[in-house]
PDB file of N, CA and C in Angstrom:
ATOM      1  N   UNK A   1     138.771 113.701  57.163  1.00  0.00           N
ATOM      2  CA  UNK A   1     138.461 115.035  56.688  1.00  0.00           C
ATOM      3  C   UNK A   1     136.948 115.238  56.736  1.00  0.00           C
ATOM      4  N   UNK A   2     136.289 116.799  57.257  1.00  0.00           N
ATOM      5  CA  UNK A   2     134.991 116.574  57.219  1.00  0.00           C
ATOM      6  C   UNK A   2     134.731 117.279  56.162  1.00  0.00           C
ATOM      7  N   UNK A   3     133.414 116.908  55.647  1.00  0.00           N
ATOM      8  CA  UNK A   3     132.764 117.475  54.484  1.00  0.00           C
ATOM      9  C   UNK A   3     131.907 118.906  54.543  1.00  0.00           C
ATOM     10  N   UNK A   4     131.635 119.587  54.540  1.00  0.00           N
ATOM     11  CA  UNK A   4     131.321 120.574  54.763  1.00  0.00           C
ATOM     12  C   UNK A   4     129.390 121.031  53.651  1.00  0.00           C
ATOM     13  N   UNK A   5     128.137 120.882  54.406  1.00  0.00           N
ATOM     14  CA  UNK A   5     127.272 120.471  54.163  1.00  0.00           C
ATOM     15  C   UNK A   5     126.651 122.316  54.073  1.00  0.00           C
ATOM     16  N   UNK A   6     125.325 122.592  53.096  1.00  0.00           N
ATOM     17  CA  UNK A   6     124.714 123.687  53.607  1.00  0.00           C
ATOM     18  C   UNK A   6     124.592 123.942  54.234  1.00  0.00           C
ATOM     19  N   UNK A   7     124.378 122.950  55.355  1.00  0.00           N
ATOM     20  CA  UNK A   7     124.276 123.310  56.600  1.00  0.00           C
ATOM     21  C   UNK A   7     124.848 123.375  57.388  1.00  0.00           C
ATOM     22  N   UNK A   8     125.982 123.221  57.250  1.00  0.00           N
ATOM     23  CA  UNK A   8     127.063 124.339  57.807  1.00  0.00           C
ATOM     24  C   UNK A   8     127.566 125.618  57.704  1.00  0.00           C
ATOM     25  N   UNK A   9     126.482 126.609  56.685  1.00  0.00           N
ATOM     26  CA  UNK A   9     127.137 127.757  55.954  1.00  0.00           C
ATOM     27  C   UNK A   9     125.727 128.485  56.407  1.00  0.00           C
ATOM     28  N   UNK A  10     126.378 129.516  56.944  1.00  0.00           N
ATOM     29  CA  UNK A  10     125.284 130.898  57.489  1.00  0.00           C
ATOM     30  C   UNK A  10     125.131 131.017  56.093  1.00  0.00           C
ATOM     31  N   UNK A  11     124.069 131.255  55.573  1.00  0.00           N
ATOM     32  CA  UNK A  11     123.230 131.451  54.131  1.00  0.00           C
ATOM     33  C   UNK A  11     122.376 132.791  54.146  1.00  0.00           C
ATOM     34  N   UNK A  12     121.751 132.911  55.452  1.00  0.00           N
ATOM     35  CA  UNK A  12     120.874 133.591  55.523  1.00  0.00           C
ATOM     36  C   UNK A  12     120.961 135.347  54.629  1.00  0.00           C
ATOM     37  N   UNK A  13     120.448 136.019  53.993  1.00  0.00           N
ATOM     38  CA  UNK A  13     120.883 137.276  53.352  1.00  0.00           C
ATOM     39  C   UNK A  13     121.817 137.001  51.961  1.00  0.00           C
ATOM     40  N   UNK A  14     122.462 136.239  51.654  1.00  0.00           N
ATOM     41  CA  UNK A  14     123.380 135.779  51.036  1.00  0.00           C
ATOM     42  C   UNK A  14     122.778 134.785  49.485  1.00  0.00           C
ATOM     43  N   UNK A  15     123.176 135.284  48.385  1.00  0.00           N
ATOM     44  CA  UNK A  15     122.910 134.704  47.199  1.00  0.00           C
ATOM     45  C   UNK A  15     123.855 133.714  47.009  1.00  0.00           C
ATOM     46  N   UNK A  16     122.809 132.478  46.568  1.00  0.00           N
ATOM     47  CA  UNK A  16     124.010 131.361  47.060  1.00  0.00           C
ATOM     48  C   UNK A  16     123.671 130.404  45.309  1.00  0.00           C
ATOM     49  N   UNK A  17     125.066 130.161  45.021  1.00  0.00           N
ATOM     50  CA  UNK A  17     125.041 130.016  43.596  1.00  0.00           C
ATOM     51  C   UNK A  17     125.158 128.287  43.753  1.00  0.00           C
ATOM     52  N   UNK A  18     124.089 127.375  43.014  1.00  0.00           N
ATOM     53  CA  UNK A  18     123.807 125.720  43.183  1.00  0.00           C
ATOM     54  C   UNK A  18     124.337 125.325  42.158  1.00  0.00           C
ATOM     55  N   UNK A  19     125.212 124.161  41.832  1.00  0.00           N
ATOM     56  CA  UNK A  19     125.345 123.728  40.063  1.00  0.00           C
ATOM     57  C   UNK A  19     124.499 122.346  40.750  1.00  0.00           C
ATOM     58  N   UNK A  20     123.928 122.433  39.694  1.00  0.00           N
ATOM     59  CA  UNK A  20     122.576 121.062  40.169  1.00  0.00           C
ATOM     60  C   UNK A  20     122.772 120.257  38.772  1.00  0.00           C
ATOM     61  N   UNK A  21     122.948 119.118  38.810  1.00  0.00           N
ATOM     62  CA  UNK A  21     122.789 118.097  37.476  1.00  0.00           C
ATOM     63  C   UNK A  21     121.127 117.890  36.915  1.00  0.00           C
ATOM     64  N   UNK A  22     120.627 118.971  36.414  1.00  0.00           N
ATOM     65  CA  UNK A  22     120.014 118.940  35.284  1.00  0.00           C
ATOM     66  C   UNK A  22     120.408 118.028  34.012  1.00  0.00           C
ATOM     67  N   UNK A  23     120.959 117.715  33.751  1.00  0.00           N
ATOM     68  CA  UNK A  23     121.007 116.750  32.418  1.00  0.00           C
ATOM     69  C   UNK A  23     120.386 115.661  32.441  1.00  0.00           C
ATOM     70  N   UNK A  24     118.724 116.002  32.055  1.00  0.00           N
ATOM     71  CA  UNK A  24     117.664 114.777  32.117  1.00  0.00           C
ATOM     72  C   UNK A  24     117.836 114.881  30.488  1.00  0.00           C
ATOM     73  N   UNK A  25     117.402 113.385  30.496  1.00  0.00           N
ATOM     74  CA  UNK A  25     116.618 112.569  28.877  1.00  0.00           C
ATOM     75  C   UNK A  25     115.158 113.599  28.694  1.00  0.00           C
ATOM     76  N   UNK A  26     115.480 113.733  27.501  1.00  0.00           N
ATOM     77  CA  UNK A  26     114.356 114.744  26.806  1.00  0.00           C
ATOM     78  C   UNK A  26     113.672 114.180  25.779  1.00  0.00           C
ATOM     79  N   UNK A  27     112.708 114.020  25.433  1.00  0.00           N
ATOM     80  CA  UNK A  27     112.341 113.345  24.101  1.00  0.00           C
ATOM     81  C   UNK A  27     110.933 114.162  23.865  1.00  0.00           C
ATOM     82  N   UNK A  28     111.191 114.868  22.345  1.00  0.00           N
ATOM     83  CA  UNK A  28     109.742 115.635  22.205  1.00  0.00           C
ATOM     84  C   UNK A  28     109.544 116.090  22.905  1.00  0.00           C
ATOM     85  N   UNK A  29     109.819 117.226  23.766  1.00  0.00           N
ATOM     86  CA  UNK A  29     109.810 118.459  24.410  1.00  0.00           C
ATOM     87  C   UNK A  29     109.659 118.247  25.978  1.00  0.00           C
ATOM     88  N   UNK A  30     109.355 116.802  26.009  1.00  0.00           N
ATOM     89  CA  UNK A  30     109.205 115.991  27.511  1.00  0.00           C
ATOM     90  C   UNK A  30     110.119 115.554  28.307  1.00  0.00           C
ATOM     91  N   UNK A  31     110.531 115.814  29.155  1.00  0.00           N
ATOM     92  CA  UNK A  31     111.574 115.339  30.346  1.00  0.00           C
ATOM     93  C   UNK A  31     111.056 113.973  30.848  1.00  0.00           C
ATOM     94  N   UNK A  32     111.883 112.947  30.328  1.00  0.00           N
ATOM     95  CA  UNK A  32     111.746 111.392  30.196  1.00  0.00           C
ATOM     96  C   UNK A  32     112.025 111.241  31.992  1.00  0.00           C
ATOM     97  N   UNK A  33     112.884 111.465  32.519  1.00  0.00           N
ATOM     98  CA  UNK A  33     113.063 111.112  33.815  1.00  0.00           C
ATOM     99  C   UNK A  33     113.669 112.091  34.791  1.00  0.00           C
ATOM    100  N   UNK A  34     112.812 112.890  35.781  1.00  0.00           N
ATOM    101  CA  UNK A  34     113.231 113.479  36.917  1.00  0.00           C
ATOM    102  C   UNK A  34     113.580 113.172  37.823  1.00  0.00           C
ATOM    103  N   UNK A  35     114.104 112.278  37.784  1.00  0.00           N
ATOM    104  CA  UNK A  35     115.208 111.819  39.469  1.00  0.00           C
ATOM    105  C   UNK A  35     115.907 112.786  39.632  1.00  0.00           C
ATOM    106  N   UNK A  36     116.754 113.383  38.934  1.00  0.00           N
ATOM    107  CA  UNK A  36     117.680 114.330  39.378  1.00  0.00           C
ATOM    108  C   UNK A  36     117.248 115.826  39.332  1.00  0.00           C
ATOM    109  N   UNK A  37     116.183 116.008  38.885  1.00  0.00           N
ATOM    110  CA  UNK A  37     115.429 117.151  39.727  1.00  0.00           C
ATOM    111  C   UNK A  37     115.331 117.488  40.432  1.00  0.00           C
ATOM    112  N   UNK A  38     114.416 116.256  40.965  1.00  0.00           N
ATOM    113  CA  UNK A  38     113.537 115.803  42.393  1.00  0.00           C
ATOM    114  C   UNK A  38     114.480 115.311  43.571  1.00  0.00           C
ATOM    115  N   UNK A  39     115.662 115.397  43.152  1.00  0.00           N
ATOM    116  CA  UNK A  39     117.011 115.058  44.251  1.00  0.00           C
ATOM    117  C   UNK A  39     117.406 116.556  44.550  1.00  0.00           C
ATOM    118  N   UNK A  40     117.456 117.145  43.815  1.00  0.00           N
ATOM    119  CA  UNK A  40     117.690 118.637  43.848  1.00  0.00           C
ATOM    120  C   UNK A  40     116.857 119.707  44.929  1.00  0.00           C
ATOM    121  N   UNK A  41     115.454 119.362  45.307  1.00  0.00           N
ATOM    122  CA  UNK A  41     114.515 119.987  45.539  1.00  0.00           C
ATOM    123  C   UNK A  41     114.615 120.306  47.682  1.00  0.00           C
ATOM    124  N   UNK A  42     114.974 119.361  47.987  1.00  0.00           N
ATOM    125  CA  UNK A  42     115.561 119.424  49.661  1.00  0.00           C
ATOM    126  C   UNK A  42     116.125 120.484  50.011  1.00  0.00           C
ATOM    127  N   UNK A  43     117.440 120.165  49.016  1.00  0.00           N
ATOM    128  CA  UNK A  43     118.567 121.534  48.845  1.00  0.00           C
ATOM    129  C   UNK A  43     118.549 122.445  48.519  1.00  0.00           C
ATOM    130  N   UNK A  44     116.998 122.982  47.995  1.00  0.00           N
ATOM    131  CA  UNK A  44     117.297 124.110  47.315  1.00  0.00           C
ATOM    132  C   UNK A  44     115.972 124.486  48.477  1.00  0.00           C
ATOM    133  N   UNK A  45     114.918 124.106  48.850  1.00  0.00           N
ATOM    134  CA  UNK A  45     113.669 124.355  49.734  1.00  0.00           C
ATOM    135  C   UNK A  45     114.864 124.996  50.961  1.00  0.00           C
ATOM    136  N   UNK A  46     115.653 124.328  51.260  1.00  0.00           N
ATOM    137  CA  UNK A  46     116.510 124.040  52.934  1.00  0.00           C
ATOM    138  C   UNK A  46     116.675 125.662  52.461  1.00  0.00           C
ATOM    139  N   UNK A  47     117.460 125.706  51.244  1.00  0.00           N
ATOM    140  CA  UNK A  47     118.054 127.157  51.087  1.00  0.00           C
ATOM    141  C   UNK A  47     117.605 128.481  51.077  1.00  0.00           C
ATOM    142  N   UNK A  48     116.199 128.247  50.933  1.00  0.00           N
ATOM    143  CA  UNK A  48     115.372 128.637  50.352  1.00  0.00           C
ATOM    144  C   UNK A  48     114.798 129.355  51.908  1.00  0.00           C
ATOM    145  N   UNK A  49     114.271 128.345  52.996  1.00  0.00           N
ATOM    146  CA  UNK A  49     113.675 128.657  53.977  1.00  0.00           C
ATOM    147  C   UNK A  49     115.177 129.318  55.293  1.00  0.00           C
ATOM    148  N   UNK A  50     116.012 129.086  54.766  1.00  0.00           N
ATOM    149  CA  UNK A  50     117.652 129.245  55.414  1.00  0.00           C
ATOM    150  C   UNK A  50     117.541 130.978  54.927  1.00  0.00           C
ATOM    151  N   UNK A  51     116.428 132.333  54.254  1.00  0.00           N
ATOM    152  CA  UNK A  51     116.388 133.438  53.748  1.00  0.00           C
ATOM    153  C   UNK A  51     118.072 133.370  52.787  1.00  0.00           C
ATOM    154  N   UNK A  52     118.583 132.435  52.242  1.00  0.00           N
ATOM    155  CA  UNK A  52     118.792 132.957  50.524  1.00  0.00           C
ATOM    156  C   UNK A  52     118.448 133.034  49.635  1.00  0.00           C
ATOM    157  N   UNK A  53     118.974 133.510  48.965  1.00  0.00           N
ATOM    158  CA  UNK A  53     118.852 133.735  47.271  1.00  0.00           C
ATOM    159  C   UNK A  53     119.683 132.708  46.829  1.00  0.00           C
ATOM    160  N   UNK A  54     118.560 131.593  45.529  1.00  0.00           N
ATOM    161  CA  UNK A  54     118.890 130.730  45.306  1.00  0.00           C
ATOM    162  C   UNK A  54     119.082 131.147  43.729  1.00  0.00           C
ATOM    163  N   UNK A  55     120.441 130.908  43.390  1.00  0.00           N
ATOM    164  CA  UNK A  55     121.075 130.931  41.794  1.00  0.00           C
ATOM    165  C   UNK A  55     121.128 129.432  41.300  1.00  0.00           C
ATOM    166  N   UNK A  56     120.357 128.564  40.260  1.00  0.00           N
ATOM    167  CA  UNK A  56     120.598 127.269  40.052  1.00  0.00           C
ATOM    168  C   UNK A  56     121.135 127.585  38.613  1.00  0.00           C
ATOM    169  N   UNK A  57     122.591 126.646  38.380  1.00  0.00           N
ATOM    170  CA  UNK A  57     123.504 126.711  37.450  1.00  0.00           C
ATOM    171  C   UNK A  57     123.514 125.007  36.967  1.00  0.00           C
ATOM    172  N   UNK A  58     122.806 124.677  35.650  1.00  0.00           N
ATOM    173  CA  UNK A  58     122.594 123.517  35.072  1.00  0.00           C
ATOM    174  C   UNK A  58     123.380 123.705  33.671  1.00  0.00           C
ATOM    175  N   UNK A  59     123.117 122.274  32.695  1.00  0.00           N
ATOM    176  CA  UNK A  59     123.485 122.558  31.582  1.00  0.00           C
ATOM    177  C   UNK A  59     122.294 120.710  31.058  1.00  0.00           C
ATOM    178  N   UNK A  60     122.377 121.502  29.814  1.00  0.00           N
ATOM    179  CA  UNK A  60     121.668 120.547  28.970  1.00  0.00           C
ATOM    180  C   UNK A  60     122.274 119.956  28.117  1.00  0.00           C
ATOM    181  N   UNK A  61     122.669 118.081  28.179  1.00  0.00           N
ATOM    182  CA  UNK A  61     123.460 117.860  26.653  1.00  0.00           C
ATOM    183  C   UNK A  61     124.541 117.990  26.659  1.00  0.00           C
ATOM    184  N   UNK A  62     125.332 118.068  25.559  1.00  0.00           N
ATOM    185  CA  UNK A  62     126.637 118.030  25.754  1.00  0.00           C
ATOM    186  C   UNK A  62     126.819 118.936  24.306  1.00  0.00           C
ATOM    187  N   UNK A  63     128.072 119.378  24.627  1.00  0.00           N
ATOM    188  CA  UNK A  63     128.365 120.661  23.212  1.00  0.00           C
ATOM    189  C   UNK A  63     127.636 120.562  21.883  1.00  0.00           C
ATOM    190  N   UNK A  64     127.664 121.184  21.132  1.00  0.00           N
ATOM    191  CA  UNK A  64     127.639 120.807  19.984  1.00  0.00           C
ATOM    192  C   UNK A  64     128.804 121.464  18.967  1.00  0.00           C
ATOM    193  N   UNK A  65     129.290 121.063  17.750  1.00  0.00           N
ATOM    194  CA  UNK A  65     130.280 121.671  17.233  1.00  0.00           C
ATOM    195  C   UNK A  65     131.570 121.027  17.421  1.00  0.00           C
ATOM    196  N   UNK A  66     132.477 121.717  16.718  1.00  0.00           N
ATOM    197  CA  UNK A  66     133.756 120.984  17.176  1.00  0.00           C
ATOM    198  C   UNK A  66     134.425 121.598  18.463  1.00  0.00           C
ATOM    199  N   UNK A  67     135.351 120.981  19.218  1.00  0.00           N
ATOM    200  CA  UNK A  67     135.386 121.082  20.211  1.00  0.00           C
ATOM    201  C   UNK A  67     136.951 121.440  20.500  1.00  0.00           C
ATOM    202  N   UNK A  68     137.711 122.304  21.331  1.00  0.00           N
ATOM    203  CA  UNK A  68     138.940 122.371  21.654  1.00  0.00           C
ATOM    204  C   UNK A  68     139.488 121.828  23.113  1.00  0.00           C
ATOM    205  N   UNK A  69     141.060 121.970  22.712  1.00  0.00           N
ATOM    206  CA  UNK A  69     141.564 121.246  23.817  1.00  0.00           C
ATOM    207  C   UNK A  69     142.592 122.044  24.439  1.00  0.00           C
ATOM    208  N   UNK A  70     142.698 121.986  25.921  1.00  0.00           N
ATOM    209  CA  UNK A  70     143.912 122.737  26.328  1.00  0.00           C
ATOM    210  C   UNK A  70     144.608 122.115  26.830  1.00  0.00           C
ATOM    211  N   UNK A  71     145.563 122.185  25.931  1.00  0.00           N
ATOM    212  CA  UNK A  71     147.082 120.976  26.710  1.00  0.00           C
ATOM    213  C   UNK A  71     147.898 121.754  25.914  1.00  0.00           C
TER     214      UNK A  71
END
């Protein structure tokens, strides 16, 4: 089966929505480690110079509160 890469997708004109793993270690208002930033940054430049519109969709952490289930 092939995988299907940005670069395989006419982009150009087109708002193109990224979920990027943002969930870095934070400590005191400081981002402890950007690897997964800085892994992010290829893919989004490529997209970038490819004339889209780049939407980046992250999350920080994990819930807080109590939590539900669907089953």
């Amino acid at each position: 089966m092939n995988k299907k890469t940005v670069r395989d997708i006419d982009v150009q004109g087109k708002r193109v929505l990224v979920r990027v793993d943002f969930n870095v270690p934070v400590k005191e208002g400081r981002v402890g480690d950007d690897t997964r930033i800085r892994a992010a940054i290829p893919t989004i430049q490529y997209l970038l110079e490819q004339g889209a519109a780049v939407v980046l969709m992250s999350h920080l952490g994990r819930p807080k509160g109590p939590t539900t289930s669907c089953g």
